[in-house]
C-alpha atoms as a PDB file:
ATOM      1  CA  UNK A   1     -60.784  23.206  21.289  1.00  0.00           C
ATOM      2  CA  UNK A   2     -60.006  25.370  23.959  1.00  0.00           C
ATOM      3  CA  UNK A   3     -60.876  22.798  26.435  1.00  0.00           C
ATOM      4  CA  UNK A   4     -58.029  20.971  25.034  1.00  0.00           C
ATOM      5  CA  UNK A   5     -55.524  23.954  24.511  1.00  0.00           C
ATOM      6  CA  UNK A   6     -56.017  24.272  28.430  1.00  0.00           C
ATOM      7  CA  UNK A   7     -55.554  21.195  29.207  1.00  0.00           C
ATOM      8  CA  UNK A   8     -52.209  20.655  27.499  1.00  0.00           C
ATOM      9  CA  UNK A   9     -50.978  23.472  28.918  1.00  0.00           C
ATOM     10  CA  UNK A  10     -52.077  22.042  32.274  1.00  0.00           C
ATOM     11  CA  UNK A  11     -49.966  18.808  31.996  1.00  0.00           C
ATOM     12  CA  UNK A  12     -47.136  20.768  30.533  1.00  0.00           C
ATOM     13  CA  UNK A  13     -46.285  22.926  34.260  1.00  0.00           C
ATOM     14  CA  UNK A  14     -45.521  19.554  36.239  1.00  0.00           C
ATOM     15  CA  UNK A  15     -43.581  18.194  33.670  1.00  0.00           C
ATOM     16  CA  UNK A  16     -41.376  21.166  33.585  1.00  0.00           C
ATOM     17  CA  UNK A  17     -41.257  21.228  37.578  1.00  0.00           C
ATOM     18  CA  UNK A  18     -40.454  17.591  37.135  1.00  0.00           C
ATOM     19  CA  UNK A  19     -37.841  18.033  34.601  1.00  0.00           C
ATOM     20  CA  UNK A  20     -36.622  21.346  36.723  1.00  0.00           C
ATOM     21  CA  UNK A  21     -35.575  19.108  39.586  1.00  0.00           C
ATOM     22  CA  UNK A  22     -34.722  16.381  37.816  1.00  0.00           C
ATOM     23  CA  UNK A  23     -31.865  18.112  35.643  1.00  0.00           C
ATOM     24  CA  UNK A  24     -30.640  20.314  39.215  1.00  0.00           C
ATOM     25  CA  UNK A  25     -30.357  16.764  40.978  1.00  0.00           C
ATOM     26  CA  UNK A  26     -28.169  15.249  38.227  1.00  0.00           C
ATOM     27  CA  UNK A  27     -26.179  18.021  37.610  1.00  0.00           C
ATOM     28  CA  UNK A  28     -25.167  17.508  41.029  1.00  0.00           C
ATOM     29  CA  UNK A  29     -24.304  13.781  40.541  1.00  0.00           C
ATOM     30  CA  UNK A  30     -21.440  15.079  38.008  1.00  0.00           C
ATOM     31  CA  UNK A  31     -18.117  14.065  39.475  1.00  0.00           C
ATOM     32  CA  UNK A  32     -15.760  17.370  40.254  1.00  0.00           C
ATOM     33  CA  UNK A  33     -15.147  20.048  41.905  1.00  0.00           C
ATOM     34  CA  UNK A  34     -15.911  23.517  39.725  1.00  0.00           C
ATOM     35  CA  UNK A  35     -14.031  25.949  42.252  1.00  0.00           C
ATOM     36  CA  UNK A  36     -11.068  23.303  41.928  1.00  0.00           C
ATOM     37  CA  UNK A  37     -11.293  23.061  38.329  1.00  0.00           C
ATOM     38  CA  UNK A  38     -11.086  27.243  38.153  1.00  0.00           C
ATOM     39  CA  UNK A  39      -8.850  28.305  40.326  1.00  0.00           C
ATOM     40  CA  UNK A  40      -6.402  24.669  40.228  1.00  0.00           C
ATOM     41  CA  UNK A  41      -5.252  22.137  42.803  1.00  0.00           C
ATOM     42  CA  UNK A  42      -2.585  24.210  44.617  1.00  0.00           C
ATOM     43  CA  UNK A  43      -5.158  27.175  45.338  1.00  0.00           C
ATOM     44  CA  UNK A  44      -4.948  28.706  48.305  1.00  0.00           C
ATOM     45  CA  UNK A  45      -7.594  27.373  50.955  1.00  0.00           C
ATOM     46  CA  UNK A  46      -9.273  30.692  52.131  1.00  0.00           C
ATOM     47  CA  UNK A  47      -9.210  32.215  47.940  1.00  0.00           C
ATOM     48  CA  UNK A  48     -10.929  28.708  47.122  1.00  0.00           C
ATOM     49  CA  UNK A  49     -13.608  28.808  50.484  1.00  0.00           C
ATOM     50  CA  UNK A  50     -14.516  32.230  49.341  1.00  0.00           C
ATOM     51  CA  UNK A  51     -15.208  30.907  46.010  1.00  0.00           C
ATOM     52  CA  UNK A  52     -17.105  28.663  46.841  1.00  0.00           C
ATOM     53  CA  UNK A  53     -19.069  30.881  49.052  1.00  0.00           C
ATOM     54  CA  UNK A  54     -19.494  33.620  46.215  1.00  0.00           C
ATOM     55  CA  UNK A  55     -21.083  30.821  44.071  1.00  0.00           C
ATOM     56  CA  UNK A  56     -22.810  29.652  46.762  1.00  0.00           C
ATOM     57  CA  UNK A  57     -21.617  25.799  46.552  1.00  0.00           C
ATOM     58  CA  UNK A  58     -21.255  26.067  50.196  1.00  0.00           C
ATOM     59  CA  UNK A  59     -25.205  25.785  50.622  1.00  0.00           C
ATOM     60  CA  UNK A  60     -26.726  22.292  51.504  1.00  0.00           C
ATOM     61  CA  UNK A  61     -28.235  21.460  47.897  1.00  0.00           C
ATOM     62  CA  UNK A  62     -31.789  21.677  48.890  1.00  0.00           C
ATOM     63  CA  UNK A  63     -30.948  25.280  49.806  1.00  0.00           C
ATOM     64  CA  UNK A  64     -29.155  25.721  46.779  1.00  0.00           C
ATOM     65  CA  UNK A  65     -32.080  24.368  44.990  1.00  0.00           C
ATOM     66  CA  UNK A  66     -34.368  26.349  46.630  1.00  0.00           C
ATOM     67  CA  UNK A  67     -32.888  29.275  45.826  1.00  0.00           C
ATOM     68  CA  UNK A  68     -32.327  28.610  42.028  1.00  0.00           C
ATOM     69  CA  UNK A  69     -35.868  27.961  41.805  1.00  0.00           C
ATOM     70  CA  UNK A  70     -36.668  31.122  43.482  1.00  0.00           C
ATOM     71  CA  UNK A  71     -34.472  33.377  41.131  1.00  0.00           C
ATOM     72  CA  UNK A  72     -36.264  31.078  37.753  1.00  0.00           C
ATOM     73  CA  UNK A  73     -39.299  32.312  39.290  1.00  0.00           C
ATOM     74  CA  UNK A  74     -37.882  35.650  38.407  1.00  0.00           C
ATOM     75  CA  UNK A  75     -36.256  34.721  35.109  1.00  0.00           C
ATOM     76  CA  UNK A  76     -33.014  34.525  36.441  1.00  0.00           C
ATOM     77  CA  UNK A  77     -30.835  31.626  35.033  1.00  0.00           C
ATOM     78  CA  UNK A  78     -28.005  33.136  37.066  1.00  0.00           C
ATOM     79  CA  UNK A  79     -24.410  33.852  35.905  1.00  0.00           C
ATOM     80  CA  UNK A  80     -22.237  31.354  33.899  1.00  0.00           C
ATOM     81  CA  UNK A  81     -19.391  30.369  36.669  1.00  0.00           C
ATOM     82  CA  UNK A  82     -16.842  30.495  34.028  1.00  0.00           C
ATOM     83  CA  UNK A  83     -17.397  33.675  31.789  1.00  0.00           C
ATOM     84  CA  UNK A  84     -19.735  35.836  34.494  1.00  0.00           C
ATOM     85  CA  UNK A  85     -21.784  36.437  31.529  1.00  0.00           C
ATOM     86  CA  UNK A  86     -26.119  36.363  31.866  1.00  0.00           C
ATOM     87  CA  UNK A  87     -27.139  32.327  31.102  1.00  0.00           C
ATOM     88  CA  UNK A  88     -30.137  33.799  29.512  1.00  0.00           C
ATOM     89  CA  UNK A  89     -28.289  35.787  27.315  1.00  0.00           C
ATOM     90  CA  UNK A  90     -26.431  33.645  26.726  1.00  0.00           C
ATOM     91  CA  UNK A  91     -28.660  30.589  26.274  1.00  0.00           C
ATOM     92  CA  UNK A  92     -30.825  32.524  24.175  1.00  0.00           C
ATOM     93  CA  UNK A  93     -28.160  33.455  21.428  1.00  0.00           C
ATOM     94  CA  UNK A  94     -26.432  30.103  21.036  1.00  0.00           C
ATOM     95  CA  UNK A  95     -30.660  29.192  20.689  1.00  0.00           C
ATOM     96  CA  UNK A  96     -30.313  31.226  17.909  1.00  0.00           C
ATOM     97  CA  UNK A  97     -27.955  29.625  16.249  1.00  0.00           C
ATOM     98  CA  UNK A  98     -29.002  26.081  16.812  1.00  0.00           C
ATOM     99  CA  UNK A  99     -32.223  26.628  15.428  1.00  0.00           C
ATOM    100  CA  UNK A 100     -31.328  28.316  12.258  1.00  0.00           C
ATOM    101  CA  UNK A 101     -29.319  25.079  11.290  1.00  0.00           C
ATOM    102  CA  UNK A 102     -32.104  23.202  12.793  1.00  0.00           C
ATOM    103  CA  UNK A 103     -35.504  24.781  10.886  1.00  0.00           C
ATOM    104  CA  UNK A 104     -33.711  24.623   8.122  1.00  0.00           C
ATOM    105  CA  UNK A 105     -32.598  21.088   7.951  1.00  0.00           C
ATOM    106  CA  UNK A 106     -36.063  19.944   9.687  1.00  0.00           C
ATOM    107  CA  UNK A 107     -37.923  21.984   6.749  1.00  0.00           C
ATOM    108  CA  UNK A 108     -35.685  20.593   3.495  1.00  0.00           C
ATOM    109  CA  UNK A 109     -36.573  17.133   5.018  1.00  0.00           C
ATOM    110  CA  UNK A 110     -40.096  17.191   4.963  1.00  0.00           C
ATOM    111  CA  UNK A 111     -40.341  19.165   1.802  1.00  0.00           C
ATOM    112  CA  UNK A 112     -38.031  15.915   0.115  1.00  0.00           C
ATOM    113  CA  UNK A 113     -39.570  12.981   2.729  1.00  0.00           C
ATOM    114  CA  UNK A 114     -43.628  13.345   2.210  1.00  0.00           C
ATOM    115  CA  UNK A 115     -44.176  13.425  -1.337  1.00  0.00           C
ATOM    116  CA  UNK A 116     -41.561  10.836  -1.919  1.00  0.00           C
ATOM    117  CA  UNK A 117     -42.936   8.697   0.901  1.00  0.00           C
ATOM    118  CA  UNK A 118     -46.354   8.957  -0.437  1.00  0.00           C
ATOM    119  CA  UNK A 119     -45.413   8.335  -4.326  1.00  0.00           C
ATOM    120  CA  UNK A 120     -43.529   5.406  -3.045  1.00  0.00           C
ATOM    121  CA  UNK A 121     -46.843   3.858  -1.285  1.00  0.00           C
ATOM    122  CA  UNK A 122     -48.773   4.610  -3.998  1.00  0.00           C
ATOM    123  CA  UNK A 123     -46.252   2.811  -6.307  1.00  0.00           C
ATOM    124  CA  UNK A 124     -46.264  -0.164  -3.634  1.00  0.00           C
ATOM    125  CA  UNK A 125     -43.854  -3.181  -5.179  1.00  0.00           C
ATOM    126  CA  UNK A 126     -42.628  -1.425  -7.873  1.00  0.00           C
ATOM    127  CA  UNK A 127     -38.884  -0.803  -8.185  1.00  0.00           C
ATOM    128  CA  UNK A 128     -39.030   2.588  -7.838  1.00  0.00           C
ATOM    129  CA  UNK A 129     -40.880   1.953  -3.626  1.00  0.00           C
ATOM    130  CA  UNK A 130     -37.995  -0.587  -3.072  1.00  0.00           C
ATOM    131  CA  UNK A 131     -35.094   1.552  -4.355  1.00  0.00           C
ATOM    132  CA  UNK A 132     -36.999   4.817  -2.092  1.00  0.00           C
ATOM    133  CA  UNK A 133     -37.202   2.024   0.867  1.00  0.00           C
ATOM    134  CA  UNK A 134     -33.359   0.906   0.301  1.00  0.00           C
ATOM    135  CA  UNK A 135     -31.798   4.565   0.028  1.00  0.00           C
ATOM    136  CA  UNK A 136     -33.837   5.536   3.060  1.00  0.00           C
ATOM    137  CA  UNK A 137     -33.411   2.196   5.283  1.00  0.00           C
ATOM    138  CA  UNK A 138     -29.606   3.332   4.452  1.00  0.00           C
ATOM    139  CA  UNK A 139     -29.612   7.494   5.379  1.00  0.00           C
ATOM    140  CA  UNK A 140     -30.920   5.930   8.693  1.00  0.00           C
ATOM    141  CA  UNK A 141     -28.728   3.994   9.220  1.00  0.00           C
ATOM    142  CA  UNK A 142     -25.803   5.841   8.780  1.00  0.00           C
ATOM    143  CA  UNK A 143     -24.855   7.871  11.475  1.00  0.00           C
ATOM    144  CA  UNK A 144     -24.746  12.177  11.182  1.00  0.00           C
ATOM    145  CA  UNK A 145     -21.754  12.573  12.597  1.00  0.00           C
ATOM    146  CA  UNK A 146     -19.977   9.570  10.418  1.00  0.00           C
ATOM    147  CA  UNK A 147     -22.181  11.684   7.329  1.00  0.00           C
ATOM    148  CA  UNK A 148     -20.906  15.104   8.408  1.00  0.00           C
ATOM    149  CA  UNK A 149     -17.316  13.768   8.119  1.00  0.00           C
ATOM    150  CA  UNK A 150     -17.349  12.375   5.109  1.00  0.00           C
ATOM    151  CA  UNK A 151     -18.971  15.462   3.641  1.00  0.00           C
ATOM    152  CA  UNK A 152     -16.788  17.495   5.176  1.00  0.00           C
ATOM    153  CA  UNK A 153     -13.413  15.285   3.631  1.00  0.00           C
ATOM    154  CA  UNK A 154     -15.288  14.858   0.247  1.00  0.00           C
ATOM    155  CA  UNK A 155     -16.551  18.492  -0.003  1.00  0.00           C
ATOM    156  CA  UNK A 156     -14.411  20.438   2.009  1.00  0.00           C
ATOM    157  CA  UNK A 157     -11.182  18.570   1.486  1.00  0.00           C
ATOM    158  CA  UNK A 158     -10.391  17.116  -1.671  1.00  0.00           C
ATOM    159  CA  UNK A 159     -12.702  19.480  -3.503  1.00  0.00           C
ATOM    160  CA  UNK A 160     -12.599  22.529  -1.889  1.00  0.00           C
ATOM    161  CA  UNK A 161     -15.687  23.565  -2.829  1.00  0.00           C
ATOM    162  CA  UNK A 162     -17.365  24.907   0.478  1.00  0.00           C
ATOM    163  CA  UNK A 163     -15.363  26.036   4.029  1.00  0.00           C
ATOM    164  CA  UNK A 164     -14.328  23.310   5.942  1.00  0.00           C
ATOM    165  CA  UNK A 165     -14.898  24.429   9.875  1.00  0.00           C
ATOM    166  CA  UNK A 166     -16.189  27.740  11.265  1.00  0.00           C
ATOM    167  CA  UNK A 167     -19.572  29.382  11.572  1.00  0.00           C
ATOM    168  CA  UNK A 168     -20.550  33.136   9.757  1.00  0.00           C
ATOM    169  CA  UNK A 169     -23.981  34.363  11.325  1.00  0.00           C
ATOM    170  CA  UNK A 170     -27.054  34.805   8.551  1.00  0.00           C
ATOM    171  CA  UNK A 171     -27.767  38.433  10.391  1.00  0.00           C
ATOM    172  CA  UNK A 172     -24.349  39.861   9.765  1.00  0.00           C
ATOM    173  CA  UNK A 173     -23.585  37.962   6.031  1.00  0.00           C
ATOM    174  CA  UNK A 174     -26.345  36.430   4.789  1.00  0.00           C
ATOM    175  CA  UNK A 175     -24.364  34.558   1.882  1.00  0.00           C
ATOM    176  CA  UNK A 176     -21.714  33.983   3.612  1.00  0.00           C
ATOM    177  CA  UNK A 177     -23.589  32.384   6.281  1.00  0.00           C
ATOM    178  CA  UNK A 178     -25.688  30.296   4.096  1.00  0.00           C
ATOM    179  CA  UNK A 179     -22.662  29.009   2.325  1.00  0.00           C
ATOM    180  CA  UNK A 180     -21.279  27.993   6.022  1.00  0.00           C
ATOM    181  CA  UNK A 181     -24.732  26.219   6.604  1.00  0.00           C
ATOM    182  CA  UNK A 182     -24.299  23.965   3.282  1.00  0.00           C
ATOM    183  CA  UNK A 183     -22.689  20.600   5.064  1.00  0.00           C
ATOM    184  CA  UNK A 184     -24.190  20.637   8.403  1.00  0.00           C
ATOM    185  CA  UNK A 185     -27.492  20.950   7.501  1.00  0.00           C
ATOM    186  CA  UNK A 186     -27.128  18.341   4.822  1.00  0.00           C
ATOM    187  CA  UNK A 187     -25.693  16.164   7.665  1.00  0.00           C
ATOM    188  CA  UNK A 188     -28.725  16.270   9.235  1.00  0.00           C
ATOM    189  CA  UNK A 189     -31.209  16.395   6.243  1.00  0.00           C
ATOM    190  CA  UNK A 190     -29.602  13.001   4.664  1.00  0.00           C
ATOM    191  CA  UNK A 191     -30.162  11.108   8.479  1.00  0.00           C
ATOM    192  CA  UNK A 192     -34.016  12.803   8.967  1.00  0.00           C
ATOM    193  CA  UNK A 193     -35.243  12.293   5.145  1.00  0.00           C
ATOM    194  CA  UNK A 194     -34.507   8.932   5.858  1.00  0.00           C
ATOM    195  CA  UNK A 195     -36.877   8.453   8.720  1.00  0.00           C
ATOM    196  CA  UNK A 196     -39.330  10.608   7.815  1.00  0.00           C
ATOM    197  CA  UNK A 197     -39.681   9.068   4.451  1.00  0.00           C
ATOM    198  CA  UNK A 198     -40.350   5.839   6.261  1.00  0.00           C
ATOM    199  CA  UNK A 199     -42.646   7.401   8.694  1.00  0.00           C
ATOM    200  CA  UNK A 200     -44.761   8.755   5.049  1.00  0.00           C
ATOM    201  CA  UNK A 201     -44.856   5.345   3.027  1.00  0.00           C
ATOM    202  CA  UNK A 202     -46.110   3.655   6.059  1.00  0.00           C
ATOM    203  CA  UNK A 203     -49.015   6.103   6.460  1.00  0.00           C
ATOM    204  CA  UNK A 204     -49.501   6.341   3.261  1.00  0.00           C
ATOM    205  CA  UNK A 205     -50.205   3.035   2.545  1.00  0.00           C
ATOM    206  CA  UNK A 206     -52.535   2.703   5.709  1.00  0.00           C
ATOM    207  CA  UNK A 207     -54.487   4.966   4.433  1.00  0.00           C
ATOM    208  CA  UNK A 208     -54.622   3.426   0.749  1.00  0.00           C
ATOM    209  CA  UNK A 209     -56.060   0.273   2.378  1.00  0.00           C
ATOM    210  CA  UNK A 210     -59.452   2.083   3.446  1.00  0.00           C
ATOM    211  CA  UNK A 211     -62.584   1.597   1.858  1.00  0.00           C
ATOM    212  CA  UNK A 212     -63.061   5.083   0.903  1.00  0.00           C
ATOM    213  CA  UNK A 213     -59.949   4.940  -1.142  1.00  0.00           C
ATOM    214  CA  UNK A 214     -61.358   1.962  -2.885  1.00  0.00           C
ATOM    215  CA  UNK A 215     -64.684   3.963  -3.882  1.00  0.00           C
ATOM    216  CA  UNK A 216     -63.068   6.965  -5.176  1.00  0.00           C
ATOM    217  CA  UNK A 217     -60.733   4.452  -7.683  1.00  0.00           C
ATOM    218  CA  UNK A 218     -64.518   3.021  -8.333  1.00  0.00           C
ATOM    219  CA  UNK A 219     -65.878   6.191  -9.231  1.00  0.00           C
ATOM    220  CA  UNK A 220     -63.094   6.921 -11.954  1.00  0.00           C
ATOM    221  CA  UNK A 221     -60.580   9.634 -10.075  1.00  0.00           C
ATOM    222  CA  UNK A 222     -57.377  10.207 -11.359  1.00  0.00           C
ATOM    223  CA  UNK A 223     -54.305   9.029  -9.895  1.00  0.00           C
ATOM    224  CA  UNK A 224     -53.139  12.575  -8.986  1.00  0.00           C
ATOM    225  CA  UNK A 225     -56.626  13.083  -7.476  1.00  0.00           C
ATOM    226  CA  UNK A 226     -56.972  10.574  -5.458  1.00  0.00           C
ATOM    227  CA  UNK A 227     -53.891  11.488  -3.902  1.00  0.00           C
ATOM    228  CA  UNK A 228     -54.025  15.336  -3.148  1.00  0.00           C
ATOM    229  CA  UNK A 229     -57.728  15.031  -2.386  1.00  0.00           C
ATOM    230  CA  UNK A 230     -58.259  11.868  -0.060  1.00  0.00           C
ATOM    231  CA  UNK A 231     -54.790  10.891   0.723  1.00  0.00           C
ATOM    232  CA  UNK A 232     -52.229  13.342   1.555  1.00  0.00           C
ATOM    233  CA  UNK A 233     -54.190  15.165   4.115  1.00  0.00           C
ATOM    234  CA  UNK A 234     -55.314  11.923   6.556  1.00  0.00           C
ATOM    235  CA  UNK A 235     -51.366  10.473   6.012  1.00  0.00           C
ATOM    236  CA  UNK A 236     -49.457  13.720   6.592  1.00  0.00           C
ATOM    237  CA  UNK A 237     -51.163  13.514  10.428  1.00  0.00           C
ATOM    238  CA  UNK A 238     -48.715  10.704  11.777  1.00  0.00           C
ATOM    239  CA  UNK A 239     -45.589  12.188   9.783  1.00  0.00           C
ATOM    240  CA  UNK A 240     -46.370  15.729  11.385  1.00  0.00           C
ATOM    241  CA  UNK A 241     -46.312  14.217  14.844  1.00  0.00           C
ATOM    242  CA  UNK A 242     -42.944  12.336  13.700  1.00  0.00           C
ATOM    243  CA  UNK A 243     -41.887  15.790  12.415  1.00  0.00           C
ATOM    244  CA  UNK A 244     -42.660  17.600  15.942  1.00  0.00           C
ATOM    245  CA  UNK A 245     -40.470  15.319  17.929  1.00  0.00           C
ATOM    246  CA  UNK A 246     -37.551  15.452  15.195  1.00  0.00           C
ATOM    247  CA  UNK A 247     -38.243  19.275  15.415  1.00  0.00           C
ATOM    248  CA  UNK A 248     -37.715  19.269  19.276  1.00  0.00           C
ATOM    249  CA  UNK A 249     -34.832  16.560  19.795  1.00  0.00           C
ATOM    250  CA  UNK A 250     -32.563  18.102  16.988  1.00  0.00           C
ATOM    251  CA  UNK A 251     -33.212  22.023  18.807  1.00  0.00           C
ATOM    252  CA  UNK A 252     -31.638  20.388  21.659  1.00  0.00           C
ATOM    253  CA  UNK A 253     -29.226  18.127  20.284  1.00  0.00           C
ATOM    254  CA  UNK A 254     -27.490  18.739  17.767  1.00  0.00           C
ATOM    255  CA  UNK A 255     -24.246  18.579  19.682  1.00  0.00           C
ATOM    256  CA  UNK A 256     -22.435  15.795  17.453  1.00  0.00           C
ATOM    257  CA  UNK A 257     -23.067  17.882  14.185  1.00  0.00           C
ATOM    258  CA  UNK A 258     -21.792  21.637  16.237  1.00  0.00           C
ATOM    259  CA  UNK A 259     -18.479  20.270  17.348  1.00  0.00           C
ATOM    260  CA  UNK A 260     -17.874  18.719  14.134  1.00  0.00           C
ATOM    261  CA  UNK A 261     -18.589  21.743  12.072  1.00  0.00           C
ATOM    262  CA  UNK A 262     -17.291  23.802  15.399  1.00  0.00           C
ATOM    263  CA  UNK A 263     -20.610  25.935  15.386  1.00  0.00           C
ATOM    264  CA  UNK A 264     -21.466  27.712  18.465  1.00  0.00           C
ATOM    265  CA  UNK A 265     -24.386  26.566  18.684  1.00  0.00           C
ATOM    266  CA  UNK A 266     -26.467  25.862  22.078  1.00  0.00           C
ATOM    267  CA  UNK A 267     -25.482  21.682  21.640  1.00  0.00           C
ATOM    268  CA  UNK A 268     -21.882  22.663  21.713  1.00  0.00           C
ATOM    269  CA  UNK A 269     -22.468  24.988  24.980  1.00  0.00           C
ATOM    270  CA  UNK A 270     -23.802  21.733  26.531  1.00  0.00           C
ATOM    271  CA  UNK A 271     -20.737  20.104  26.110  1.00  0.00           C
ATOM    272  CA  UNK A 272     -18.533  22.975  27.034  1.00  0.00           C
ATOM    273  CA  UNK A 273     -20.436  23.389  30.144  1.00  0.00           C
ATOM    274  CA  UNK A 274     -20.494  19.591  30.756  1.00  0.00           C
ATOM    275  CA  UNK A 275     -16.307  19.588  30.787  1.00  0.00           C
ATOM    276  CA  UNK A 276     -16.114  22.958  32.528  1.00  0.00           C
ATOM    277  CA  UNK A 277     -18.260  21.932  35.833  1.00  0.00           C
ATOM    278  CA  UNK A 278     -20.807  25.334  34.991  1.00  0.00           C
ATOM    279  CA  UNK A 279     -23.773  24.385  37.120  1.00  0.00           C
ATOM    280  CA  UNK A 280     -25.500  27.414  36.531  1.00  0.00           C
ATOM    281  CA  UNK A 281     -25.042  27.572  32.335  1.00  0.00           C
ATOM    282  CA  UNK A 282     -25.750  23.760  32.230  1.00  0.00           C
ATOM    283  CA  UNK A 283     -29.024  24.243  34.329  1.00  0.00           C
ATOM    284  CA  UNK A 284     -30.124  26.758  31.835  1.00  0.00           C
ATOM    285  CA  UNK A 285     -29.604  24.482  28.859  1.00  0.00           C
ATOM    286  CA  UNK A 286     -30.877  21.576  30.167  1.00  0.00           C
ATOM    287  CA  UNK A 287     -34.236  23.614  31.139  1.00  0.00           C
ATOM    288  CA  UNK A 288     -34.341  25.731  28.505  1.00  0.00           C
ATOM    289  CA  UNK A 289     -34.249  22.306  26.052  1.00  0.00           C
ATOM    290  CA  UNK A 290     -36.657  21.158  27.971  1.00  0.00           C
ATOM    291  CA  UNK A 291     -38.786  24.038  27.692  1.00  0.00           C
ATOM    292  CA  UNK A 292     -38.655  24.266  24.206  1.00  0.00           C
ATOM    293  CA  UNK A 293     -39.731  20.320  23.731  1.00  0.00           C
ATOM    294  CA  UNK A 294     -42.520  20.985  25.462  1.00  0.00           C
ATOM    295  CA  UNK A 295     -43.713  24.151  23.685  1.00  0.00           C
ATOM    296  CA  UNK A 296     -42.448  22.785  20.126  1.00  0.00           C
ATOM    297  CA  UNK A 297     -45.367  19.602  20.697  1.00  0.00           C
ATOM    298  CA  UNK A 298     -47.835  21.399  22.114  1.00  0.00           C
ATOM    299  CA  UNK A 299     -47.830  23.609  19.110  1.00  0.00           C
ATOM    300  CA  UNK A 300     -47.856  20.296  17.058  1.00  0.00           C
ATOM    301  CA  UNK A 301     -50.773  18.784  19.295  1.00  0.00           C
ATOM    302  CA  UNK A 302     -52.266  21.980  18.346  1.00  0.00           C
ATOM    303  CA  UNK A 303     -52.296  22.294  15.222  1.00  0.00           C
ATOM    304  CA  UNK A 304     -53.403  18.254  14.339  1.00  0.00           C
ATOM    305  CA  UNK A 305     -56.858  18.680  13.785  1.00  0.00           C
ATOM    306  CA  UNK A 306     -56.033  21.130  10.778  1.00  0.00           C
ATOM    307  CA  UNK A 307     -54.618  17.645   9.278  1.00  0.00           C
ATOM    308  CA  UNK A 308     -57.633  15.031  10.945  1.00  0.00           C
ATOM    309  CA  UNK A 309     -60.507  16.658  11.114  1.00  0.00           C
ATOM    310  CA  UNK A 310     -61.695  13.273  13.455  1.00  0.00           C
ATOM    311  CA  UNK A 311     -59.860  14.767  16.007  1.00  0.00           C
ATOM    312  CA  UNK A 312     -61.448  18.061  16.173  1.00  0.00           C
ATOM    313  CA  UNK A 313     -65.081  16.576  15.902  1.00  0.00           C
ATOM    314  CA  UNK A 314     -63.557  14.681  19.358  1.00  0.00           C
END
C-alpha cells in the first residue's frame, strides 16, 4: 500500500510540471496587450514602457518563465496585475467559496444517485428502472446553466421565494448563506444526479450478473441482504471513481453556474482574469485547479481498496 501511495505521488510531480508549462505557454497565446488594456490606447509611451518593465512583460518569455517558476518554487503566485493584491490570497479565498457550493452539491448527489441507481438495477425492467433511467437520461441532458435559469425565473422570479443574485458567506451568516446556496447548488445537483445515477445502475447490474450473487439468492437471502451485504460495496467502486472526477472538474469549473448566480467564486475569477489580460492571477488559477485535480484523485485512488478489497490484495 505504501508502495502504491509513493508511486502516485511520483507520477503526480511531472504532470504538474507538465501542466505548469503548459498553462504559462497558453496564457501567452491570449491575444492583447495587458499594459494597453490598463492604462488605454492614448497612454503615454515612456508611463506604458515602464509598465511593462514593472511587470516584467519586457522579459523574453522563457525568462519570464523562468522566473515565475523560480518564485512557485517559493510559493509565490505573484501579484494580480489588476488589483496588486497576493494571487494566493487571493486564489485561496475565492477556493473557498467554490468549494462550499461544490462539496455540497457533489455530496447531495451521491447521497440521492447510489441508492436510487442500485434499487433501479435491482428492479431491472420494471417501470419504476425505466422511469429512474428516463428522469436521469433527461437531468443530463439538460444543461446547468439552461437549469440554473429556469430556477432562478421560476423560484426567484415569479415566486419570490429565495434571492435571486448575490452571494452571503456561511462564516459570517450561516442561514443567510445557506439560503443563498439553495439554487446553485440545485443547478448542479439536478445535472450530476443524473450521471451519477447512470454511472450506479450500470454497476449495479454488473455486479448482479456474477455467480456469487446467484448463490446467495440460492441460499435464501433477503432482498435487502443481498444488497447491503454483497452488492453495494463491489458497485459503489466505479461510481466513487465517477464521483472523484465530478468532485475535481466542478472545484474548477463551475464558472457557468458563478456568473449566473454572480458568486465570487474561483470559476468566476477565471473569467474575470481571462477578459482583464491578468497573467499572473490566471496562472494561479489555472495551476492551482490543476493542483487540486490531482490531489482530489489521488485521494480517491487512495481510498479504493476500502470499496474492492481485490485491489488491495494486488
Amino acid at each position: 500500500m505504501l508502495r502504491f501511495m509513493v508511486a502516485r505521488l511520483l507520477t503526480a510531480i511531472p504532470t504538474l510540471i507538465l501542466v505548469s508549462i503548459t498553462v504559462f505557454a497558453l496564457i501567452r497565446l491570449i491575444p492583447g496587450d495587458p499594459v494597453t488594456l490598463m492604462l488605454g490606447d492614448n497612454a503615454d509611451q515612456q508611463v506604458y514602457e515602464t509598465m511593462r518593465r514593472h511587470l516584467g512583460l519586457d522579459q523574453s518569455i522563457p525568462t519570464q518563465m523562468f522566473l515565475w517558476f523560480q518564485a512557485l518554487l517559493h510559493g509565490d503566485l505573484g501579484h494580480s496585475i489588476t488589483t496588486g493584491e497576493p494571487v494566493m490570497q487571493l486564489v485561496l479565498h475565492r477556493f473557498f467559496i467554490s468549494a462550499q457550493l461544490v462539496l455540497i452539491a457533489v455530496a447531495i448527489s451521491a447521497i440521492i444517485a447510489v441508492p436510487l441507481g442500485m434499487v433501479a438495477a435491482w428492479r431491472q425492467s420494471s417501470g419504476f428502472d425505466l422511469g429512474v433511467v428516463i428522469t436521469a437520461t433527461m437531468l443530463m441532458s439538460i444543461p446547468t446553466f439552461w437549469g440554473g435559469l429556469m430556477l432562478l425565473l421560476f423560484f426567484g422570479l415569479k415566486l419570490g421565494w429565495l434571492p435571486v443574485i448575490g452571494y452571503v458567506s456561511i462564516a459570517h451568516n450561516f442561514w443567510s448563506g445557506l439560503i443563498y446556496l439553495i439554487m446553485p447548488v440545485a443547478s448542479l445537483v439536478l445535472h450530476e444526479t443524473g450521471i451519477l445515477v447512470r454511472m450506479a445502475r450500470a454497476s449495479t447490474l454488473d455486479v448482479l450478473r456474477l455467480d456469487y450473487i446467484t448463490h446467495a439468492r440460492a441460499k435464501g437471502l433477503s432482498d435487502a441482504a443481498i444488497l447491503t451485504r454483497h452488492v453495494a460495496r463491489n458497485a459503489f467502486g466505479p461510481t466513487w471513481t465517477l464521483l472523484g472526477l465530478i468532485l475535481g472538474n466542478l472545484l474548477g469549473g463551475v464558472a457557468v453556474i458563478e456568473t449566473v448566480f454572480t458568486i465570487p467564486g474561483l470559476g468566476r475569477l477565471i473569467v474575470e482574469s481571462i477578459f482583464g489580460r491578468d497573467y499572473p492571477v490566471l496562472q494561479g488559477c489555472l495551476l492551482f485547479v490543476a493542483v487540486t485535480y490531482v490531489v482530489v484523485n489521488l485521494i480517491i485512488d487512495l481510498c479504493y481498496p476500502l470499496f474492492d478489497p481485490r485491489i488491495k490484495a494486488q
